[in-house]
Every structure is written in structure tokens, then in C-alpha cells.
Protein backbone atom coordinates (compact mmCIF):
# COMPACT_ATOMS: atom_id res chain seq x y z
CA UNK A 1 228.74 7.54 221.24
CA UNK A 2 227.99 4.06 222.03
CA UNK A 3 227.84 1.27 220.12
CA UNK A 4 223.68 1.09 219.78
CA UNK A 5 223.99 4.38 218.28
CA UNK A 6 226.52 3.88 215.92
CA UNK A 7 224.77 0.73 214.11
CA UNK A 8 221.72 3.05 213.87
CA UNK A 9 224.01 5.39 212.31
CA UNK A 10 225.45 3.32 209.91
CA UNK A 11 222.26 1.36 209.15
CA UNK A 12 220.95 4.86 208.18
CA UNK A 13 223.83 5.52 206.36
CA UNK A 14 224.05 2.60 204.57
CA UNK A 15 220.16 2.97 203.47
CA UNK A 16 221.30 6.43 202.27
CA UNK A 17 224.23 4.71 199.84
CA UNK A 18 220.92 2.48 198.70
CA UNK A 19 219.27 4.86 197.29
CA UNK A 20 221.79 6.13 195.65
CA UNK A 21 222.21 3.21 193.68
CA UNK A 22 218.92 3.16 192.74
CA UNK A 23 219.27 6.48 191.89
CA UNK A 24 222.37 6.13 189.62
CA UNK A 25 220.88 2.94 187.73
CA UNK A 26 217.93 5.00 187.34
CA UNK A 27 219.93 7.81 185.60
CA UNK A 28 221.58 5.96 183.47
CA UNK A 29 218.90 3.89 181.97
CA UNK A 30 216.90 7.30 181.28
CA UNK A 31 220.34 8.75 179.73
CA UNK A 32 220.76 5.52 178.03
CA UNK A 33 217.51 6.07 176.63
CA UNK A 34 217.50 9.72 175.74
CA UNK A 35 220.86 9.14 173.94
CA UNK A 36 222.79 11.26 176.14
CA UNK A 37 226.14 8.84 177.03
CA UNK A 38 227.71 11.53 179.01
CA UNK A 39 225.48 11.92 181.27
CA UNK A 40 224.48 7.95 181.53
CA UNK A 41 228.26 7.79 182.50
CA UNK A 42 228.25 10.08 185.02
CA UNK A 43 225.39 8.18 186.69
CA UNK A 44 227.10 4.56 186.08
CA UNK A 45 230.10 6.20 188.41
CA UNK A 46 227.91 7.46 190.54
CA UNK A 47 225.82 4.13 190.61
CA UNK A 48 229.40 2.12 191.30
CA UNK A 49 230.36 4.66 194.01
CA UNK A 50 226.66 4.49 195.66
CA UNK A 51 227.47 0.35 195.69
CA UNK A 52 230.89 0.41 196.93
CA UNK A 53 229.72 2.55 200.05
CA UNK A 54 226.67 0.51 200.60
CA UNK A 55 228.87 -2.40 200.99
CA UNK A 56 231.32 -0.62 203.13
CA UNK A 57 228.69 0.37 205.56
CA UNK A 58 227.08 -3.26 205.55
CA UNK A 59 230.37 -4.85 206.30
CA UNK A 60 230.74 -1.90 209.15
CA UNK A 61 227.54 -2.91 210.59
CA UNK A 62 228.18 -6.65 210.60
CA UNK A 63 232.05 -6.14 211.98
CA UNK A 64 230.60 -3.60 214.75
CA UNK A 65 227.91 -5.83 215.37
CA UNK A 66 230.26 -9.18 216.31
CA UNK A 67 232.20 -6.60 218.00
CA UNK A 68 229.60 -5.37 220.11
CA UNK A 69 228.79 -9.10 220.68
CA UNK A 70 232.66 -10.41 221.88
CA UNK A 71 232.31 -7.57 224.16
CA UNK A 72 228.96 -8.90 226.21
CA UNK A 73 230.92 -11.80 226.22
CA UNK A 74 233.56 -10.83 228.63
């Protein structure tokens, strides 16, 4: 797999983690509303695990991205 396709990979990826956020802070404002706090938890983990990846994969795109840059370089 070359490098191309693995920032299109990750860039989809990382779109994927995005919703997911979205998602969980979606969930757990209706939850929040409706009065049901186990269930608004369970989508404020989900909401912090959706962020952590989409930052992972954004910092993997920007590191494979210099990469892929140093080597044209040479």
C-alpha cells in the first residue's frame, strides 16, 4: 500500500471518528434531556473515545504526510 493510499485511508477514517463525535454529543444532550443519565454517560464515553481517535488519525495524517514529503526530498 503506498503512501497516497494510506492518507486516503486515514482521512476516511478520521471523518468516520467525526461523526462519531457528533454522534455521541448528540446522544447525550437527548439523554440529558430525557432524564436518562445512564445512557447520556454512555454517549459522553463514547463522544471522548470518538475525539481521541479523531485526533489520532489527524496527527497520523499530518506525520505521514511530512513523511511522505522528506522522502521526495531525497
Amino acid at each position: 500500500m503506498n503512501s497516497s493510499d494510506q492518507i486516503k485511508l486515514f482521512t476516511i477514517m478520521m471523518r468516520m471518528w467525526l461523526v462519531g463525535v457528533f454522534i455521541g454529543i448528540g446522544g447525550t444532550v437527548y439523554f440529558l434531556i430525557i432524564k436518562d443519565n445512564d445512557s447520556a454517560v454512555y454517549f459522553f464515553g463514547f463522544f471522548i473515545l470518538s475525539a481521541v481517535l479523531y485526533l489520532l488519525r489527524k496527527k497520523q495524517i499530518k506525520n505521514r504526510k511530512e513523511l511522505e514529503a522528506n522522502d521526495e526530498k531525497r
